[in-house]
Structures are given as C-alpha cells and as structure tokens.
N, C-alpha and C. Protein backbone atom coordinates (compact mmCIF):
# COMPACT_ATOMS: atom_id res chain seq x y z
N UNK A 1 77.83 -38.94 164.40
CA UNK A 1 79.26 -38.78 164.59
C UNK A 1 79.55 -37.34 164.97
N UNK A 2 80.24 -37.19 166.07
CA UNK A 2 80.55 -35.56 166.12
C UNK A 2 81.73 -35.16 165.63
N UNK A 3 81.38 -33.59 165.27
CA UNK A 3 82.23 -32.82 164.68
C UNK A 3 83.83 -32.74 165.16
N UNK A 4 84.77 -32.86 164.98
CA UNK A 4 85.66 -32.71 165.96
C UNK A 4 86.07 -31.30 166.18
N UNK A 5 86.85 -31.31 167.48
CA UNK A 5 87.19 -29.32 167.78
C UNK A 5 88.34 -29.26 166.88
N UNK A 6 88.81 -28.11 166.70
CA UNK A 6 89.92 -27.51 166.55
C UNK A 6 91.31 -28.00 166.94
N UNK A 7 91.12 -28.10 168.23
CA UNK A 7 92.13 -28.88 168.83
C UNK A 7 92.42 -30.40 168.11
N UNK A 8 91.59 -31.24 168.28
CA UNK A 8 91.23 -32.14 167.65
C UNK A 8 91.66 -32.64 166.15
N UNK A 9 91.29 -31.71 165.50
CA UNK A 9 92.00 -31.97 164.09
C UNK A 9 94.02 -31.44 164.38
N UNK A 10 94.05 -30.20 164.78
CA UNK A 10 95.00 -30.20 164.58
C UNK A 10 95.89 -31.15 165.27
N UNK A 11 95.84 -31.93 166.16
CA UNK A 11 96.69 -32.87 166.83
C UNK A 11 96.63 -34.14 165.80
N UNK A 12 95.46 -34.07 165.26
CA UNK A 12 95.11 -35.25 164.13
C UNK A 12 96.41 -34.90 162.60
N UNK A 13 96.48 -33.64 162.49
CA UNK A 13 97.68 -33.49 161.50
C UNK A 13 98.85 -33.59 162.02
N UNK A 14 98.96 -32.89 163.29
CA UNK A 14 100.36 -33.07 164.05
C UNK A 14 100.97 -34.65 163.93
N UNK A 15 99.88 -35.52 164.14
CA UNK A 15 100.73 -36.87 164.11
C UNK A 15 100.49 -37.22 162.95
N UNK A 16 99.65 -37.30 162.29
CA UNK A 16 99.72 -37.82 160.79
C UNK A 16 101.27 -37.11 160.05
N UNK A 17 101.80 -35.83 160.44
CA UNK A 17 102.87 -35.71 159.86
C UNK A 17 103.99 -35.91 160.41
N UNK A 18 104.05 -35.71 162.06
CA UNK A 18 105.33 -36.49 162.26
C UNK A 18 105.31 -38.50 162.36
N UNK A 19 104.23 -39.06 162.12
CA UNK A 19 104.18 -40.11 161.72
C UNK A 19 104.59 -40.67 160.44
N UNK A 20 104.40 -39.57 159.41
CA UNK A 20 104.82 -39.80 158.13
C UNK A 20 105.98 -39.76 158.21
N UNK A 21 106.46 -38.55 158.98
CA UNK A 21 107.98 -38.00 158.35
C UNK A 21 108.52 -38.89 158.90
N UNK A 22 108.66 -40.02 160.53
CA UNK A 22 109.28 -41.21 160.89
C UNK A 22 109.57 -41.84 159.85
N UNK A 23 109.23 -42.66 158.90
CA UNK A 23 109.57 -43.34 158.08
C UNK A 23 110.55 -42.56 157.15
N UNK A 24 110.33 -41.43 157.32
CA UNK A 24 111.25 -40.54 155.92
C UNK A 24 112.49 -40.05 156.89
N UNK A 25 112.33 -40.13 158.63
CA UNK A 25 113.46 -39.87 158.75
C UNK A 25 114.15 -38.17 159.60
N UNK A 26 112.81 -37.65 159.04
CA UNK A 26 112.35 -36.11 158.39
C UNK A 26 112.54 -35.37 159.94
N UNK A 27 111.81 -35.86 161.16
CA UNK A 27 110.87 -36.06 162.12
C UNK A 27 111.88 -35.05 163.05
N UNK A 28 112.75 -34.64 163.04
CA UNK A 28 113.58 -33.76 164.40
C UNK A 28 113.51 -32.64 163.29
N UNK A 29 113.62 -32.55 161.95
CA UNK A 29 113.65 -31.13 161.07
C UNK A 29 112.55 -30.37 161.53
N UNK A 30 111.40 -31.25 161.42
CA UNK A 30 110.32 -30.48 161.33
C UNK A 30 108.87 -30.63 163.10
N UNK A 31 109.99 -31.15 164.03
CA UNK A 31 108.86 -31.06 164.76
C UNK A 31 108.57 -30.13 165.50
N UNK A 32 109.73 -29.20 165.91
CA UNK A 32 109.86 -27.56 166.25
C UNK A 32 108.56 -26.89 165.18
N UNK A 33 108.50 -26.98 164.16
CA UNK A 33 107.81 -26.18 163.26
C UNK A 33 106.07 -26.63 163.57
N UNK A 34 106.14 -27.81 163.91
CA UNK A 34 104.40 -28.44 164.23
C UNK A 34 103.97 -28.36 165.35
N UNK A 35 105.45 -28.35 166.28
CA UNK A 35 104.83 -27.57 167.38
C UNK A 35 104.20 -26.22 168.06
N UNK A 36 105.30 -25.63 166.75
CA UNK A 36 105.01 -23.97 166.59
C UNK A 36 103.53 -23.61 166.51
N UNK A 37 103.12 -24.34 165.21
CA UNK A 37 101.86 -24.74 164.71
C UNK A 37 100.45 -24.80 165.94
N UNK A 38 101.15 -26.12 166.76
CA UNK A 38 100.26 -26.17 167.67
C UNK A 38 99.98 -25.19 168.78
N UNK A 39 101.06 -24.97 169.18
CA UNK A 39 100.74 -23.72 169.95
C UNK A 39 99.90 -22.38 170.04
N UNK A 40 100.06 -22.18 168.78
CA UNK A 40 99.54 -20.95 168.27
C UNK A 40 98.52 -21.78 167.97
N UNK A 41 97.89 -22.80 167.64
CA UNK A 41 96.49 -22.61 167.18
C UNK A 41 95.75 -22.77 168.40
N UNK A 42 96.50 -23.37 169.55
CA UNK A 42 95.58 -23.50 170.61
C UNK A 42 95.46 -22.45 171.42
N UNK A 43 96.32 -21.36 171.16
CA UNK A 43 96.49 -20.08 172.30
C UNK A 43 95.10 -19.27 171.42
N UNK A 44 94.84 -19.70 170.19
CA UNK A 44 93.54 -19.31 169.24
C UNK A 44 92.30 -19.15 169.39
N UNK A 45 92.66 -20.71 170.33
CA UNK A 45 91.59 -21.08 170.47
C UNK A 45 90.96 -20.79 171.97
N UNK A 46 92.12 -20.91 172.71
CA UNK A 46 91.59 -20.22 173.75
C UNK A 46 90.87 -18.74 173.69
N UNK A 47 91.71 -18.38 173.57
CA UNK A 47 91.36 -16.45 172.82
C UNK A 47 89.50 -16.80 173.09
N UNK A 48 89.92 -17.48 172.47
CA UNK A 48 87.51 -17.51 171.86
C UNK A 48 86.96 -18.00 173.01
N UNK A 49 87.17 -18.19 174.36
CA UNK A 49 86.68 -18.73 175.23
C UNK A 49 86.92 -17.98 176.87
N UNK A 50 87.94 -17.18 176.60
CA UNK A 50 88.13 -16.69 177.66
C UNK A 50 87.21 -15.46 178.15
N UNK A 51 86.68 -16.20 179.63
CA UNK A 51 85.71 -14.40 179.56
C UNK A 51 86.12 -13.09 179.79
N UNK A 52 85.63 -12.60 180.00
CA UNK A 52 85.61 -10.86 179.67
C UNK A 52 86.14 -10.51 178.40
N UNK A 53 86.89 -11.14 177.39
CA UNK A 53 88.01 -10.87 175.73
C UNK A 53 86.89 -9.82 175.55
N UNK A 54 87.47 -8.71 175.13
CA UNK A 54 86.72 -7.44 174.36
C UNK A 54 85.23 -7.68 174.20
N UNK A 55 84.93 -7.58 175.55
CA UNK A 55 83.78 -6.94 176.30
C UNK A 55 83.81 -5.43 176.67
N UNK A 56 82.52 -5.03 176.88
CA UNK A 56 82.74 -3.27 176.97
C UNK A 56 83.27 -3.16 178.25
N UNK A 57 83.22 -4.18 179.28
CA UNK A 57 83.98 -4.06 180.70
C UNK A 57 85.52 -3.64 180.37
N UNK A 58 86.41 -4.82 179.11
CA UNK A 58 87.80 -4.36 178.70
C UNK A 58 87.96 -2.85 178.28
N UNK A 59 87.11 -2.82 177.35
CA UNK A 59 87.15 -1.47 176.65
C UNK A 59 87.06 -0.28 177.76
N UNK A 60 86.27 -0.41 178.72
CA UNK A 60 85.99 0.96 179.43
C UNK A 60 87.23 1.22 180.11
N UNK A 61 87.78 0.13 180.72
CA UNK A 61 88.98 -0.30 181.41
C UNK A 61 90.05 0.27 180.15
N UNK A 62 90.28 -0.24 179.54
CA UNK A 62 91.29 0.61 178.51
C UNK A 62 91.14 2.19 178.09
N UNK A 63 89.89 2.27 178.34
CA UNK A 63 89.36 3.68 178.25
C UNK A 63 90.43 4.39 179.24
N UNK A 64 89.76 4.20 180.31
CA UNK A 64 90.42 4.72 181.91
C UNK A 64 91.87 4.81 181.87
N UNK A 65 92.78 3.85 181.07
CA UNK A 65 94.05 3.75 181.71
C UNK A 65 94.93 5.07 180.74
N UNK A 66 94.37 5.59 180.30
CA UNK A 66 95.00 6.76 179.84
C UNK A 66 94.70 8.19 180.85
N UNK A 67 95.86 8.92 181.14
CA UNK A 67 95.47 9.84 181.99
C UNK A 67 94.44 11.35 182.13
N UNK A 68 94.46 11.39 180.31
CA UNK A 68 93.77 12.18 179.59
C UNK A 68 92.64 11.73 179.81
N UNK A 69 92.31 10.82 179.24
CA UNK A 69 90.76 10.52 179.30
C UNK A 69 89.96 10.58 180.80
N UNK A 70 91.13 9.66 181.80
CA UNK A 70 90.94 10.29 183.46
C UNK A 70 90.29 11.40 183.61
N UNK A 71 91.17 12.39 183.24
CA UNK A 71 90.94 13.66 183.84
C UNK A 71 89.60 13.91 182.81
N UNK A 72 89.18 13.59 181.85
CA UNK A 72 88.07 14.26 181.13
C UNK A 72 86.87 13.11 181.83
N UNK A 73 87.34 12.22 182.67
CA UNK A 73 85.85 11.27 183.35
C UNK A 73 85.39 12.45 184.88
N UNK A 74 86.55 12.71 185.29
CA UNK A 74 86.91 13.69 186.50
C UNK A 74 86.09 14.54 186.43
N UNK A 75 86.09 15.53 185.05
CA UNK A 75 85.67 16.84 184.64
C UNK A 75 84.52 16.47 184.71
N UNK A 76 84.17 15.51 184.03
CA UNK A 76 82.70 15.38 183.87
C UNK A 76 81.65 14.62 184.25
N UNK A 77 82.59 14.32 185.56
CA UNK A 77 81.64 14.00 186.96
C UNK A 77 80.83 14.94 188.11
N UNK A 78 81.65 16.74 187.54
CA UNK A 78 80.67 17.69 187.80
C UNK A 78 79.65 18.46 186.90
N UNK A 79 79.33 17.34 185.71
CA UNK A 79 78.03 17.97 184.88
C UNK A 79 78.76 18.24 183.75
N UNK A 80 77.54 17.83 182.43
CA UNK A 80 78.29 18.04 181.21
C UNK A 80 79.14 19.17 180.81
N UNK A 81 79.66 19.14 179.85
CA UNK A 81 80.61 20.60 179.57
C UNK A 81 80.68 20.24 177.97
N UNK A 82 81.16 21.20 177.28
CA UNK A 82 81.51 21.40 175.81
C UNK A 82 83.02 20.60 174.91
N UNK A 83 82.94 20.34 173.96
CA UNK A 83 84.53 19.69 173.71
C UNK A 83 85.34 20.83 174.15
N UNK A 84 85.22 21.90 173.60
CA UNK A 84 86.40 22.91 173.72
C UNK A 84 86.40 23.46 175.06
N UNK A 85 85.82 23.36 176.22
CA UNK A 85 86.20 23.62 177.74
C UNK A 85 86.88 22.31 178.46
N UNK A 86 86.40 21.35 177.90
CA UNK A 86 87.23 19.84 178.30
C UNK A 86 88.45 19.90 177.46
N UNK A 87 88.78 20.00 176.52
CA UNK A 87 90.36 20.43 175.60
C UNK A 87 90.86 21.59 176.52
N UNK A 88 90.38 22.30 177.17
CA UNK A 88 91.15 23.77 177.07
C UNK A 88 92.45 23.30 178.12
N UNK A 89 92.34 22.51 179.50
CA UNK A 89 93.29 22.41 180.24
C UNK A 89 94.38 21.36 179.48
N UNK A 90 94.44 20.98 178.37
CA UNK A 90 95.33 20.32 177.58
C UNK A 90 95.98 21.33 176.84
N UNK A 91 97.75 20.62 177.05
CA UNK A 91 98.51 20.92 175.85
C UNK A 91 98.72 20.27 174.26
N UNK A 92 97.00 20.09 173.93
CA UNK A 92 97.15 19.38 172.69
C UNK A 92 96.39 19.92 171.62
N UNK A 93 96.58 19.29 170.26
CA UNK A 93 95.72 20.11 169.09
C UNK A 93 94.33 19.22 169.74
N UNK A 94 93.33 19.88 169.36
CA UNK A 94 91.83 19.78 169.15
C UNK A 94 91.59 18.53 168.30
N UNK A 95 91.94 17.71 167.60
CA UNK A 95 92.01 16.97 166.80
C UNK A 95 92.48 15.37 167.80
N UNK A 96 93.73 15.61 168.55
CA UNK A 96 94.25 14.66 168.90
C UNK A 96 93.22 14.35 170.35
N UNK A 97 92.60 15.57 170.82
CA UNK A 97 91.77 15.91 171.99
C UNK A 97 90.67 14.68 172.23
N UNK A 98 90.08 15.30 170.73
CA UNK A 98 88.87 14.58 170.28
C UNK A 98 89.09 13.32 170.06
N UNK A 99 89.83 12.61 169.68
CA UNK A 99 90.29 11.02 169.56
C UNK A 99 90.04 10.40 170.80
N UNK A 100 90.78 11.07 172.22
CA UNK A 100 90.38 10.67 173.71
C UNK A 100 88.72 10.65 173.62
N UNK A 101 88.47 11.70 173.37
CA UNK A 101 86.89 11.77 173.36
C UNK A 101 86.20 10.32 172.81
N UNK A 102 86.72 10.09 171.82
CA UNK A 102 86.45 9.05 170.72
C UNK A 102 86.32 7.92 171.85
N UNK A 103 87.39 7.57 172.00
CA UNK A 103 87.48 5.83 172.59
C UNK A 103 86.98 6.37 173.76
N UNK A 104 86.25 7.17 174.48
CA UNK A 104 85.50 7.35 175.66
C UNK A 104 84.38 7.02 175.20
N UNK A 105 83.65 7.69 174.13
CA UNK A 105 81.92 7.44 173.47
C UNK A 105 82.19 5.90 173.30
N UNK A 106 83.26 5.31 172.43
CA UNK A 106 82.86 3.96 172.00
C UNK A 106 82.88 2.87 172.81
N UNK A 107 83.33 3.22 174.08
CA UNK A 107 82.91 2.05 175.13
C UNK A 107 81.90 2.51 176.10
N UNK A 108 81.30 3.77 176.00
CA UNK A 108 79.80 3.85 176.58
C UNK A 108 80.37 4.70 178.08
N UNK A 109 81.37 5.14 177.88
CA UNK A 109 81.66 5.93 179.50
C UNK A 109 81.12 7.41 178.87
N UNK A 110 80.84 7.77 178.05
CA UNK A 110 80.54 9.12 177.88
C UNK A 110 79.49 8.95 176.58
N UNK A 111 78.73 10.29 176.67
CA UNK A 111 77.65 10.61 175.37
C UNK A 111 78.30 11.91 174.29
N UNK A 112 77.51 12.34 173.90
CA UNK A 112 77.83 13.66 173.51
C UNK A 112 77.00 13.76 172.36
N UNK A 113 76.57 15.20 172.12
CA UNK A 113 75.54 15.72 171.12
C UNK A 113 75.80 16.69 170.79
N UNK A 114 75.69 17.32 169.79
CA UNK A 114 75.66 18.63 168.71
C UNK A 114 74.70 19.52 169.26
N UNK A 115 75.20 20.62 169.71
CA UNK A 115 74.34 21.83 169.69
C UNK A 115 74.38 23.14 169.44
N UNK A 116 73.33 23.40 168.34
CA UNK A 116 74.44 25.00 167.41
C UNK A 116 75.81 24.24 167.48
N UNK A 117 76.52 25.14 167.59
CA UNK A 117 77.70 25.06 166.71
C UNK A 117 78.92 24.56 167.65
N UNK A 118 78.30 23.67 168.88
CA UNK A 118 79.30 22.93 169.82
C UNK A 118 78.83 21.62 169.90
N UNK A 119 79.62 20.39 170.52
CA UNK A 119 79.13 19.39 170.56
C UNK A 119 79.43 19.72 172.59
N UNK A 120 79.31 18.92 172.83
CA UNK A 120 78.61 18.40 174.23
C UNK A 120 78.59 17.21 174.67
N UNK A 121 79.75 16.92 175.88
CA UNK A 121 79.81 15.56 176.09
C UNK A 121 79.25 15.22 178.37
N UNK A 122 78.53 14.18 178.00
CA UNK A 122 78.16 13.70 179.14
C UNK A 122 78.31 12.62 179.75
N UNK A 123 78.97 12.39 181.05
CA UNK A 123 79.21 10.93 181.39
C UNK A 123 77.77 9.79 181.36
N UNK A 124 78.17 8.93 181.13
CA UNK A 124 76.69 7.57 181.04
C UNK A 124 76.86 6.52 182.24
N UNK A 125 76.59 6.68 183.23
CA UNK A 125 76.62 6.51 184.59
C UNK A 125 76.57 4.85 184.05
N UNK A 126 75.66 4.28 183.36
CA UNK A 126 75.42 2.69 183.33
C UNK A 126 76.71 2.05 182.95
N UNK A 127 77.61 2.22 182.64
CA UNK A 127 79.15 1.95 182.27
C UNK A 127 79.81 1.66 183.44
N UNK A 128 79.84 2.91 184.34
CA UNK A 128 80.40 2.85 185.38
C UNK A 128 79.71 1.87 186.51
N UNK A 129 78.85 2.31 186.59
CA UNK A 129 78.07 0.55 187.30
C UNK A 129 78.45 -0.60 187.27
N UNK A 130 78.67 -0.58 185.61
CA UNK A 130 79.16 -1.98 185.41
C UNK A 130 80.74 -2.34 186.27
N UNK A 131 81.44 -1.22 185.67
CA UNK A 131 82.87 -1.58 186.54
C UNK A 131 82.47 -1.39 187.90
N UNK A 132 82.16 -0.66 188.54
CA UNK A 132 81.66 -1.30 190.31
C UNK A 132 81.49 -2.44 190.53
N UNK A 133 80.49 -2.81 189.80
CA UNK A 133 80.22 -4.15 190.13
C UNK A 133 81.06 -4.80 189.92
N UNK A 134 82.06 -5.09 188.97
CA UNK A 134 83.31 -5.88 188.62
C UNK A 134 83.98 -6.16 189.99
N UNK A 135 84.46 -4.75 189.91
CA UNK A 135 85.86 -4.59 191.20
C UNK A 135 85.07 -4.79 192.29
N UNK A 136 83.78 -4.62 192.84
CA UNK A 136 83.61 -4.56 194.04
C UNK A 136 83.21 -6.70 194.52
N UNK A 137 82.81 -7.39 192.99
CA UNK A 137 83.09 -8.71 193.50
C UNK A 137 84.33 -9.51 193.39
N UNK A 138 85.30 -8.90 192.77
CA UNK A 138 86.71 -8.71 192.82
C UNK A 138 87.13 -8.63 194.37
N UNK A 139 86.79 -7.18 194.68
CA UNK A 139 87.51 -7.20 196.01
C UNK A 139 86.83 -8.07 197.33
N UNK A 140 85.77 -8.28 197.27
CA UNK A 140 85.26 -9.68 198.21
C UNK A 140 85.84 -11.03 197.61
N UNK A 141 86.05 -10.88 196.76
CA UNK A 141 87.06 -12.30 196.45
C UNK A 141 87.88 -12.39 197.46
N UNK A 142 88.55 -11.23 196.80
CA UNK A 142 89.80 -11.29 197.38
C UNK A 142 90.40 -10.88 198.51
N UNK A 143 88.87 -10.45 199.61
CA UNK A 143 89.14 -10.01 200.59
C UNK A 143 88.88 -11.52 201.56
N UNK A 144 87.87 -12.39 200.53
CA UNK A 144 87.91 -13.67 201.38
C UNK A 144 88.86 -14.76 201.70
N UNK A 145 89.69 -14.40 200.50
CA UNK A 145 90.99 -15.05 200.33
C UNK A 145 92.06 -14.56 201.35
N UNK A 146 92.06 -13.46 201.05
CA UNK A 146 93.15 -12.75 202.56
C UNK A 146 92.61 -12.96 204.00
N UNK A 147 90.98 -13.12 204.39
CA UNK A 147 90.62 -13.84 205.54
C UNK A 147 91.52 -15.47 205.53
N UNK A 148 90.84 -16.43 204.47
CA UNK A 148 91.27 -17.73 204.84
C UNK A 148 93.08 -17.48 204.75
N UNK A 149 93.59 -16.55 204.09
CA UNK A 149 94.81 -16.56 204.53
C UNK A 149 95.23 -16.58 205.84
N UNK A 150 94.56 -15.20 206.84
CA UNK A 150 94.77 -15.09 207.69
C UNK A 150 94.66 -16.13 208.93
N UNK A 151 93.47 -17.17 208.64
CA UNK A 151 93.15 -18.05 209.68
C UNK A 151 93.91 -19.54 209.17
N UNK A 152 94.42 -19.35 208.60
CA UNK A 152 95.38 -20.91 208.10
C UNK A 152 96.83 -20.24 208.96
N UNK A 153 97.32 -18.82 208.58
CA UNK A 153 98.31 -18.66 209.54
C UNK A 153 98.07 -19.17 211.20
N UNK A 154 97.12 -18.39 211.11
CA UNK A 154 96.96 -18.00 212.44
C UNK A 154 97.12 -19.81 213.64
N UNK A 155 96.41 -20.61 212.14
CA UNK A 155 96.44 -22.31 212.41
C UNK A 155 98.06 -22.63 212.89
N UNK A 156 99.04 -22.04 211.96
CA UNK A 156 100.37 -22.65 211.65
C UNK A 156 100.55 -22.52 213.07
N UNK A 157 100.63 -21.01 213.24
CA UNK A 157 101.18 -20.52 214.66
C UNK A 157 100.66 -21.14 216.22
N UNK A 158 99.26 -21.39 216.25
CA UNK A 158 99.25 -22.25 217.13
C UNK A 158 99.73 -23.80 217.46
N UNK A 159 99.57 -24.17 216.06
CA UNK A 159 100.33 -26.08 215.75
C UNK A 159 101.77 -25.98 216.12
C-alpha cells in the first residue's frame, strides 16, 4: 500500500471535515479557514521541490544584489587586498563592513585568511563559474525564444 503525499492527506481532512460539518450545518463558517489550511500547506510543499530554493547559485545571487558587496567583488577582481583597504572607501563602522564580508565568504564568492595581525580576503573564481553558466544558458534560452518570436512574426506578416 503506498504512503500517501502530503497533499493527499490533507485533502483527505479537508473533506472529512467539511463533510462532517454538512450534516452539522457548520460548512460556509469554516470552509474559508480549510481552505486557508490548504493553501498554505501546498505552497509548503511546493517550496521542497522547486529547483534552485537556497542553493549556493541563490545565495551568491543575493550576495551580488547589494551594492557594497558589488563593489568589494569589483575590488577584488584586481587581486586580493586586506579587510581594512576594502572598508576604507566606505562610509561605515568596520563591524557593519565585515558582515558584507560575511555573506560574501558564506556563499563561496570570496575566501579570506588571517595573517599577523590582518585578515585577507580573495575572490573564489569557482562560484562565479557557476553563475556564468546559469545566465549564459539563460540567455540562449531566451535568445531562442526571441528568434522563434521573430520568425512566427515575420509568418503573420507575410499570411
């Protein structure tokens, strides 16, 4: 016998209770509320299936969309540098600096190491690969799509 999904049971309570509540009457009080129910468990469930969900591809991408962190991928696309020469063109405390730094190391766009009495951060080229590759079969998608666009017009206009 198989297990049933998620989905599955919950549609299995959904009617077992507005089936019940028919007889009681109950059934317009409460079917806004089971639908509520359903919704949310299935938007749940999707969540767990959709690809890329917090993959390091999202993360690097969230990395990037801050302008700070930009400019510190920028900087240090001409060779490592120190925290405190990457802080210096900021108007910020050293503290809040380093946080950018932070969510840069933890999705793998940057390294960094302790030396004497500085740390030292370096871009990790294999990150960025990865997003190339993303966008660049992205944009043949979607550059094939704007071809068959073009030749279905191009159809209209002669018909």
């Amino acid at each position: 016998m198989a297990i049933p999904s998620l989905k599955q049971k919950i549609c299995f309570s959904l009617n077992h209770c507005l089936f019940h509540n028919l007889f009681q009457g109950d059934t317009h009080q409460y079917l806004g509320t089971y639908l509520n129910i359903l919704d949310v468990a299935l938007k749940l469930s999707l969540l767990r299936h959709m690809p890329y969900h917090s993959d390091p591809l999202d993360l690097a991408f969230h990395a990037l969309s801050d302008p700070t962190r930009r400019a510190v991928v920028s900087r240090l696309a001409s060779g490592e540098a120190s925290v405190s020469d990457l802080a210096a063109p900021f108007n910020m405390a050293l503290p809040s600096f380093t946080q950018h730094l932070k969510v840069l190391e933890e999705c793998g766009l940057i390294a960094s190491e302790k030396r004497g009495r500085s740390r030292w951060c370096q871009l990790v080229p294999e990150r960025f690969n990865e997003a190339a590759v993303w966008m660049e079969a992205e944009r043949r998608r979607w550059a094939e799509r704007l071809d068959r666009l073009e030749l279905h017009l191009d159809n209209q206009e002669e018909g």
